[in-house]
PDB file of N, CA and C in Angstrom:
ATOM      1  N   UNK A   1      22.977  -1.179 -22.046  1.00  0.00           N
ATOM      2  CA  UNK A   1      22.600  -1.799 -20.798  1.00  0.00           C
ATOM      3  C   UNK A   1      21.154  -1.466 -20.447  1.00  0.00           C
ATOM      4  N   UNK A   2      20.494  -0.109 -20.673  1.00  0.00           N
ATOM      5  CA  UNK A   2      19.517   0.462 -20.335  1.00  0.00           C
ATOM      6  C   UNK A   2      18.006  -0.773 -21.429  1.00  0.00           C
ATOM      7  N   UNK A   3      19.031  -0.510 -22.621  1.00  0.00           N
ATOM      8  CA  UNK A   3      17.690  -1.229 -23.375  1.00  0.00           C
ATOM      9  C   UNK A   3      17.756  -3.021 -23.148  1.00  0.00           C
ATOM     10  N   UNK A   4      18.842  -3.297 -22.804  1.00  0.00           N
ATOM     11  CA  UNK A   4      18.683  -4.772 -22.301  1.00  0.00           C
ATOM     12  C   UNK A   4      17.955  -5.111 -20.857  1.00  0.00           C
ATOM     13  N   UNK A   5      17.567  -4.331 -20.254  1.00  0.00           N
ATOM     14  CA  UNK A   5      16.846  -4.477 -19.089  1.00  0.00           C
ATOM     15  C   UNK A   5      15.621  -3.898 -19.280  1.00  0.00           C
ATOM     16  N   UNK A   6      15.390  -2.962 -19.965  1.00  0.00           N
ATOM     17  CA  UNK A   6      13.368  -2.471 -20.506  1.00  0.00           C
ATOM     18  C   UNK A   6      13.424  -3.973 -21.374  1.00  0.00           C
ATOM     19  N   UNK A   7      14.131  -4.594 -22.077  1.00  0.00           N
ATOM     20  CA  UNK A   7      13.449  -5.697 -22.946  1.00  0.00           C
ATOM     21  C   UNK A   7      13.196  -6.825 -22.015  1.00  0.00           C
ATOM     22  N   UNK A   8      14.013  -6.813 -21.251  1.00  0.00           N
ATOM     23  CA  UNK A   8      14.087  -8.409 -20.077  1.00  0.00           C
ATOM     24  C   UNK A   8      12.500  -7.556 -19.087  1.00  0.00           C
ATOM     25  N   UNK A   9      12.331  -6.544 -18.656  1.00  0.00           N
ATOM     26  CA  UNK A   9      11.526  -6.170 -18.067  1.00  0.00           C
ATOM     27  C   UNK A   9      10.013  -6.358 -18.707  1.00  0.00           C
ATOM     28  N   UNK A  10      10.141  -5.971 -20.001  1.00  0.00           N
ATOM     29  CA  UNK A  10       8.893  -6.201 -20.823  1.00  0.00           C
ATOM     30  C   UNK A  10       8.846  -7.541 -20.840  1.00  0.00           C
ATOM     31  N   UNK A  11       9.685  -8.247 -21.459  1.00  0.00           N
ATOM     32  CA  UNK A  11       9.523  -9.478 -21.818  1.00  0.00           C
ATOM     33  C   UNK A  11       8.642 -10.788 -20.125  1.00  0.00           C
ATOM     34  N   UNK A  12       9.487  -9.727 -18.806  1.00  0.00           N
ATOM     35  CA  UNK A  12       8.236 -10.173 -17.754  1.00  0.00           C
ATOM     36  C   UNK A  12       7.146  -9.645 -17.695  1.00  0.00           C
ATOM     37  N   UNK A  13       6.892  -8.530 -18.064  1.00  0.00           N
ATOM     38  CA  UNK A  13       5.612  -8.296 -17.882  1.00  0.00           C
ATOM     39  C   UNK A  13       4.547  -9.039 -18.699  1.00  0.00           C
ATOM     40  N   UNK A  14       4.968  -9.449 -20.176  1.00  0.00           N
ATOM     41  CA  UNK A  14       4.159 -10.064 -21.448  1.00  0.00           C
ATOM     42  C   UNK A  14       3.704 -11.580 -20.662  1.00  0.00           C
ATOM     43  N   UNK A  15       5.115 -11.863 -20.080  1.00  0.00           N
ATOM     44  CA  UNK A  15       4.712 -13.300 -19.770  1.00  0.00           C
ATOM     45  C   UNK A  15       3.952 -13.592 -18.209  1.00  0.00           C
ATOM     46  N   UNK A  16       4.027 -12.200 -17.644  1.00  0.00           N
ATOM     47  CA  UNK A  16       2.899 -12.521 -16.700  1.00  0.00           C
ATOM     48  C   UNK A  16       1.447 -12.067 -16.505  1.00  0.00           C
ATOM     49  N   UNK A  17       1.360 -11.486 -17.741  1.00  0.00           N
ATOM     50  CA  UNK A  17       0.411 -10.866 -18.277  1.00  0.00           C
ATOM     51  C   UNK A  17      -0.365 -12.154 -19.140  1.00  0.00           C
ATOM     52  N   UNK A  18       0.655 -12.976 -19.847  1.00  0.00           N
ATOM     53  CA  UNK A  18      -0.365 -13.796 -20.383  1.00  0.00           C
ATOM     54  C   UNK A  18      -0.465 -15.279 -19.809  1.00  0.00           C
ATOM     55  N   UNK A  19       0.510 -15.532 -18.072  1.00  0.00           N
ATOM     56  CA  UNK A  19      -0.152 -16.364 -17.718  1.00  0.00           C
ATOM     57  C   UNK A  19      -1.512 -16.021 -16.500  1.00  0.00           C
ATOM     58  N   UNK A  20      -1.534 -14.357 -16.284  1.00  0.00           N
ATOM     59  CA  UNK A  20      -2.964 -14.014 -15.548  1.00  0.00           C
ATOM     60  C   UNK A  20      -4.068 -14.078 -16.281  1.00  0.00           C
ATOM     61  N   UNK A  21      -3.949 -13.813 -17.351  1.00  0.00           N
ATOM     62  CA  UNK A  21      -5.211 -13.269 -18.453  1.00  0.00           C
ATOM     63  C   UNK A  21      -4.925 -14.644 -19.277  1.00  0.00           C
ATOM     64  N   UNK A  22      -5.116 -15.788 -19.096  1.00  0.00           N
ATOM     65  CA  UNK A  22      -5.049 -16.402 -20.108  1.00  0.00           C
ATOM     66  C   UNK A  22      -6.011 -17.022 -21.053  1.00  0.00           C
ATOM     67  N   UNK A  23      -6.819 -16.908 -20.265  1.00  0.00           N
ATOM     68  CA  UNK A  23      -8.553 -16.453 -21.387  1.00  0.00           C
ATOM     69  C   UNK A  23      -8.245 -15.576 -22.403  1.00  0.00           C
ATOM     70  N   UNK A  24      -7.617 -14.778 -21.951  1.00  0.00           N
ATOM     71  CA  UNK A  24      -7.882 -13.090 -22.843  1.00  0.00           C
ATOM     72  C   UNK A  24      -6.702 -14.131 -24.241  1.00  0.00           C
ATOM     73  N   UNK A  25      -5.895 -14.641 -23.869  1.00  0.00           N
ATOM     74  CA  UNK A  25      -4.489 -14.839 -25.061  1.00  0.00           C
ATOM     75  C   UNK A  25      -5.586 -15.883 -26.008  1.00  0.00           C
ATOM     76  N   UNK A  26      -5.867 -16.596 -25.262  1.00  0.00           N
ATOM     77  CA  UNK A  26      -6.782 -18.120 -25.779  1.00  0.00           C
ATOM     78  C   UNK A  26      -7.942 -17.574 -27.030  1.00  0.00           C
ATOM     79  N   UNK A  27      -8.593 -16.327 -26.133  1.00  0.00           N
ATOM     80  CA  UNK A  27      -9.502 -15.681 -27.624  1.00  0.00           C
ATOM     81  C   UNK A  27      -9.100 -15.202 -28.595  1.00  0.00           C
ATOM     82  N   UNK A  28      -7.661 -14.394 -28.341  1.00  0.00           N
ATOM     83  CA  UNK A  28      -6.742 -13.581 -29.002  1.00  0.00           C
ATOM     84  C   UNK A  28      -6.583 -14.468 -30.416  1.00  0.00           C
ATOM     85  N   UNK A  29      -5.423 -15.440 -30.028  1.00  0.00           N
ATOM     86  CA  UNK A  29      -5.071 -16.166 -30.621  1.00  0.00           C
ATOM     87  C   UNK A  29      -5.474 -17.947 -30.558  1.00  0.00           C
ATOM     88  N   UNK A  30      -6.741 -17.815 -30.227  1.00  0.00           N
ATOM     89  CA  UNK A  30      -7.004 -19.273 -30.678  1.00  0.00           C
ATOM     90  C   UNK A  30      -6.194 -20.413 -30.144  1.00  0.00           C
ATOM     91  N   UNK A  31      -6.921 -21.494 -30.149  1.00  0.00           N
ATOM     92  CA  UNK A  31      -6.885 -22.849 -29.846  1.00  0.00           C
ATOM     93  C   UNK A  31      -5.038 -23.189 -30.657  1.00  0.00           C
ATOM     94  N   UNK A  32      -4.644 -24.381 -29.847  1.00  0.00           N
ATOM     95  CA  UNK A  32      -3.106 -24.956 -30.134  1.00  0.00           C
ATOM     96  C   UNK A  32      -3.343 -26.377 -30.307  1.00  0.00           C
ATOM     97  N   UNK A  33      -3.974 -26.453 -31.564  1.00  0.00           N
ATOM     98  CA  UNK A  33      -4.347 -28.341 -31.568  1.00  0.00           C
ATOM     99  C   UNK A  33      -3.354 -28.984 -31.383  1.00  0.00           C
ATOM    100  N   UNK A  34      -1.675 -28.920 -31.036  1.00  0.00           N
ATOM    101  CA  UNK A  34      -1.221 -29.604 -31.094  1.00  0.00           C
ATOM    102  C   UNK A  34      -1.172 -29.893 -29.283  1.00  0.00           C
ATOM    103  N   UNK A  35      -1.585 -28.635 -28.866  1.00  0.00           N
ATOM    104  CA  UNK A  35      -1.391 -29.061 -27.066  1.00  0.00           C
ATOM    105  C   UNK A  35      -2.416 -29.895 -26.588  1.00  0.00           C
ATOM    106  N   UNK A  36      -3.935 -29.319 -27.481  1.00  0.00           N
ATOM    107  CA  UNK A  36      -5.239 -30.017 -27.249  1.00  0.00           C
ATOM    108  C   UNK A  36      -4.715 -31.508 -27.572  1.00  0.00           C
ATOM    109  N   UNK A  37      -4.365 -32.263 -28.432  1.00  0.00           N
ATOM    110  CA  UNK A  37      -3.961 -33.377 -28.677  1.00  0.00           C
ATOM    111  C   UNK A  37      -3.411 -34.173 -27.849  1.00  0.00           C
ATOM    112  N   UNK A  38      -2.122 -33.782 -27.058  1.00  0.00           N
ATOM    113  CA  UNK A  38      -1.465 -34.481 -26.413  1.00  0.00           C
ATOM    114  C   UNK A  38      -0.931 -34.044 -25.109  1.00  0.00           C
ATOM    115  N   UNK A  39      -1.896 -32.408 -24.473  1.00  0.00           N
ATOM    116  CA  UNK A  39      -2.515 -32.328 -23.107  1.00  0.00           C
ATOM    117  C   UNK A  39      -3.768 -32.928 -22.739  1.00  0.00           C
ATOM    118  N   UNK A  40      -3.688 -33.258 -21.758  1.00  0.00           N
ATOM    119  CA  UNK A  40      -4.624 -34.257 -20.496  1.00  0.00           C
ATOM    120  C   UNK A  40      -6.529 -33.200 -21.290  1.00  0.00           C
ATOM    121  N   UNK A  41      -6.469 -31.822 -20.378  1.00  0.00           N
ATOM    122  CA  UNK A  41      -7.324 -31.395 -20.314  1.00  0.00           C
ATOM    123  C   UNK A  41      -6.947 -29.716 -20.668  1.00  0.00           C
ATOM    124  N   UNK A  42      -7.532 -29.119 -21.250  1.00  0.00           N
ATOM    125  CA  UNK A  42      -7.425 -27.761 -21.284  1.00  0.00           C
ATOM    126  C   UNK A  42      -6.443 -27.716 -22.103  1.00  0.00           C
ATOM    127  N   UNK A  43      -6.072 -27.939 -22.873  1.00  0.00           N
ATOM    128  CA  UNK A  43      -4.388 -28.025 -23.323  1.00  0.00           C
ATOM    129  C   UNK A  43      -3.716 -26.804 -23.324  1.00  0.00           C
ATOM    130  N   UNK A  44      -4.970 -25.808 -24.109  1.00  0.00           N
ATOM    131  CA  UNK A  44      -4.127 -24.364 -25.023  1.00  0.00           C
ATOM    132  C   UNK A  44      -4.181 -23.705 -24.210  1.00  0.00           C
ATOM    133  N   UNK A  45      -4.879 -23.822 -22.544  1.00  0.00           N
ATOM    134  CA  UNK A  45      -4.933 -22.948 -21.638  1.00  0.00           C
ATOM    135  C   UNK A  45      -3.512 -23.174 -20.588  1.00  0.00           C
ATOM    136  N   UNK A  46      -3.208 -24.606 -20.679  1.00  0.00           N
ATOM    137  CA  UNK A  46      -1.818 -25.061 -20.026  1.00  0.00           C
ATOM    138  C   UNK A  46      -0.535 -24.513 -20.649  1.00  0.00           C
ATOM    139  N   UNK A  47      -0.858 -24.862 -22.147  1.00  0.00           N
ATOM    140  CA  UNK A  47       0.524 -24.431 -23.283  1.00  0.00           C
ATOM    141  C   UNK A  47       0.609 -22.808 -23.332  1.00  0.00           C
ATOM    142  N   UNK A  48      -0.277 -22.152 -23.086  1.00  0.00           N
ATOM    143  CA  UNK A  48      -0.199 -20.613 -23.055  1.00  0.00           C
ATOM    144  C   UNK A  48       0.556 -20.111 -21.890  1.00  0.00           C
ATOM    145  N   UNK A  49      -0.257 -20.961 -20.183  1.00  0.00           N
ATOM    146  CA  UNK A  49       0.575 -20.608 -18.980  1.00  0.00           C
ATOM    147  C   UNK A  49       2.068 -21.495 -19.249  1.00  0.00           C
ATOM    148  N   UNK A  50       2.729 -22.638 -19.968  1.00  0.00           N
ATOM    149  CA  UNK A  50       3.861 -23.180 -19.985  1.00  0.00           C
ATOM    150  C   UNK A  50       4.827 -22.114 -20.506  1.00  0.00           C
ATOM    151  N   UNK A  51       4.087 -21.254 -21.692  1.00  0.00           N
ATOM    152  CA  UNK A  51       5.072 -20.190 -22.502  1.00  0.00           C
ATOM    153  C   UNK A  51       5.139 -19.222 -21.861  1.00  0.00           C
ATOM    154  N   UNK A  52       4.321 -18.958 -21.003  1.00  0.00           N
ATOM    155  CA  UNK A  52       4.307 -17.760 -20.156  1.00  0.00           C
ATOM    156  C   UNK A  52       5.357 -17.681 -19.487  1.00  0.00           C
ATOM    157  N   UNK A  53       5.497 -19.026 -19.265  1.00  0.00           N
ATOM    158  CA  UNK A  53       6.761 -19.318 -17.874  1.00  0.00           C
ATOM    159  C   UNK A  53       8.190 -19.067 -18.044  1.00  0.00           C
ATOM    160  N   UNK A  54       7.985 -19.573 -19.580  1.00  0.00           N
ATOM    161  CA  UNK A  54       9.229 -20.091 -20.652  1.00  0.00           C
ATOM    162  C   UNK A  54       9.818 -18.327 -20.754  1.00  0.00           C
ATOM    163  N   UNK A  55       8.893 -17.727 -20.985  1.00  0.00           N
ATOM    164  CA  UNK A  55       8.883 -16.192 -21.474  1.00  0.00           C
ATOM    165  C   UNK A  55       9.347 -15.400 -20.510  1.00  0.00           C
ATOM    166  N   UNK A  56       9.061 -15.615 -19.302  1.00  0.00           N
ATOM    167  CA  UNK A  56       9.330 -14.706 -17.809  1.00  0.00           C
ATOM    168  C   UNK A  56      10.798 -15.196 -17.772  1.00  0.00           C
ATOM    169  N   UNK A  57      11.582 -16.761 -17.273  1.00  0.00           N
ATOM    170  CA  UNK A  57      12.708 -16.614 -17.195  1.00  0.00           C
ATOM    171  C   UNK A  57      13.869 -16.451 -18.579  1.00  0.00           C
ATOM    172  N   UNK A  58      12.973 -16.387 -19.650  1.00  0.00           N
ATOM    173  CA  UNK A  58      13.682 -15.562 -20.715  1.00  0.00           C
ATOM    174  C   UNK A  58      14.005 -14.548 -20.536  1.00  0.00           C
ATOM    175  N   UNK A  59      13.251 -13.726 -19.675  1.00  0.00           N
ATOM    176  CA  UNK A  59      13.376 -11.991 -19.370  1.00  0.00           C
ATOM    177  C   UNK A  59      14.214 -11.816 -18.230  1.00  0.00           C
ATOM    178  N   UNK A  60      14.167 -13.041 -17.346  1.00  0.00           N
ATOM    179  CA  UNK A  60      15.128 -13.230 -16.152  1.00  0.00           C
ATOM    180  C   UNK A  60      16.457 -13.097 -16.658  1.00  0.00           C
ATOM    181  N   UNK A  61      16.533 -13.887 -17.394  1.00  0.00           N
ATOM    182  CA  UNK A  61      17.886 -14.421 -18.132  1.00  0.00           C
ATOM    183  C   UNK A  61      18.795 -12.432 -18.714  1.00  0.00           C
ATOM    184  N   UNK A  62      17.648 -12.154 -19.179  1.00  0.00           N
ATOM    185  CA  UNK A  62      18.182 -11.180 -20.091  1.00  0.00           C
ATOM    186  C   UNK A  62      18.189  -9.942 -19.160  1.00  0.00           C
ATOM    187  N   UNK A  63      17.829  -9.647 -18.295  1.00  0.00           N
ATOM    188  CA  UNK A  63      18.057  -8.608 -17.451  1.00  0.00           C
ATOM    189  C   UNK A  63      18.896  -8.946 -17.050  1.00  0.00           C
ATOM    190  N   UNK A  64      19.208  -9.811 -16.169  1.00  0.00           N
ATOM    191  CA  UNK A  64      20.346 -10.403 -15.624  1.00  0.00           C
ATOM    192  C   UNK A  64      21.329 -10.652 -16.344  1.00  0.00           C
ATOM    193  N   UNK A  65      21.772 -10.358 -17.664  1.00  0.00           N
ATOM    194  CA  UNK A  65      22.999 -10.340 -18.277  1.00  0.00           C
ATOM    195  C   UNK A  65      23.628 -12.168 -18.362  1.00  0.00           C
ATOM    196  N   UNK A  66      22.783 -12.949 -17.851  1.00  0.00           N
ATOM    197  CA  UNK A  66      22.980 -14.356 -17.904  1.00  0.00           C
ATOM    198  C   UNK A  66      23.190 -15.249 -19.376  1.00  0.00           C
ATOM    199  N   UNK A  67      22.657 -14.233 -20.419  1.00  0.00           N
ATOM    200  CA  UNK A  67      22.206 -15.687 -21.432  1.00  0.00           C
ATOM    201  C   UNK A  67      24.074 -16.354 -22.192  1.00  0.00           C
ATOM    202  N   UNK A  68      24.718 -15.249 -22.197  1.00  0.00           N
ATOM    203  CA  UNK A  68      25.915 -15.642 -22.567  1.00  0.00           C
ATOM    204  C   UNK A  68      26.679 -16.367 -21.543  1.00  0.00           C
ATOM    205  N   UNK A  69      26.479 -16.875 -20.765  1.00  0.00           N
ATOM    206  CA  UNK A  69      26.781 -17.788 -19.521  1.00  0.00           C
ATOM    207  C   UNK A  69      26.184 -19.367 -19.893  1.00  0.00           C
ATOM    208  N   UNK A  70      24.666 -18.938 -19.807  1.00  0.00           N
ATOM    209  CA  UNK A  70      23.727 -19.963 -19.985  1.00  0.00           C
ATOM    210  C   UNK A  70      24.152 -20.619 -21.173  1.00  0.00           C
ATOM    211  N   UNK A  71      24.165 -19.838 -22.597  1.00  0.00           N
ATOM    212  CA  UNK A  71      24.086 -20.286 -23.411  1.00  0.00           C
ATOM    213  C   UNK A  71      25.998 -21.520 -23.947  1.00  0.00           C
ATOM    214  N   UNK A  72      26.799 -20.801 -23.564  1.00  0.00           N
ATOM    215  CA  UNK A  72      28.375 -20.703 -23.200  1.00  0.00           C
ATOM    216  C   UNK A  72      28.355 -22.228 -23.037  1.00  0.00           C
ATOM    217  N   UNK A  73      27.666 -22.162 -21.497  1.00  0.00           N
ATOM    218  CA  UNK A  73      27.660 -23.067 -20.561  1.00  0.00           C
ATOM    219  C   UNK A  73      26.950 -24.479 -21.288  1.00  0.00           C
ATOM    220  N   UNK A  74      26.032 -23.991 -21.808  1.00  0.00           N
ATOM    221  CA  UNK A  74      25.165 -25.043 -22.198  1.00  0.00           C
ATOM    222  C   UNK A  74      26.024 -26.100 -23.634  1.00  0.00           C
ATOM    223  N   UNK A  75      26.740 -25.133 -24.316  1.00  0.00           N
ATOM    224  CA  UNK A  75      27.376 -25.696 -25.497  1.00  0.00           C
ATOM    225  C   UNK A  75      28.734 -26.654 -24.799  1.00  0.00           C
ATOM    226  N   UNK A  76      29.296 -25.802 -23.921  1.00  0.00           N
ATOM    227  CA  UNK A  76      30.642 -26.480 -23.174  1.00  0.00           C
ATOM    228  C   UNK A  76      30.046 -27.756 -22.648  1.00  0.00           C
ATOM    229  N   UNK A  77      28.663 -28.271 -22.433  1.00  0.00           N
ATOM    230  CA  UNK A  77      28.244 -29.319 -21.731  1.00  0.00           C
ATOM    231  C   UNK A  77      28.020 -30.512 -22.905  1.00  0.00           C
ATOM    232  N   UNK A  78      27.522 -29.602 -23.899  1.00  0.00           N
ATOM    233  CA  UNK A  78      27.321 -30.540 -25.249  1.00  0.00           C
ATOM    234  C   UNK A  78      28.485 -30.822 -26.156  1.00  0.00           C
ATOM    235  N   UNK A  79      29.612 -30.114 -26.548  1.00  0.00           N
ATOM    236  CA  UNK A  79      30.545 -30.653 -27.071  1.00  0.00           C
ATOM    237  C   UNK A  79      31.405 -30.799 -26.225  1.00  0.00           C
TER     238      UNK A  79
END
């Protein structure tokens, strides 16, 4: 229980860490031609804050003991 909540905890901090600093990720790791392509403007600076987002309620999910619900839930909707 202890290490499923430091990972959901980290896993918010990474993702709000790299939608504040998102200059800092963009130099890190470079341009996302596929966002530049078929985002408006800025792409890899949008697609970095989109994963950021993606990444934080990943960590939501997992502190919160949710994903076997979510995930459960999500299959019972599809088959």
């Amino acid at each position: 229980m202890l290490t499923r909540i430091l990972i959901g905890i980290g896993m918010i901090v990474i993702g709000y860490f790299m939608a504040a600093k998102t200059n800092w990720f963009l130099d890190l790791l470079g341009p996302v031609e596929w966002a530049e392509r078929h985002f408006v403007s800025d792409g890899s600076r949008l697609f970095y804050k989109l994963l950021a987002i993606v990444i934080i309620i990943f960590g939501i999910i997992v502190v919160t003991d949710l994903y076997d619900s979510i995930v459960g839930g999500f299959i019972a909707l599809v088959f």
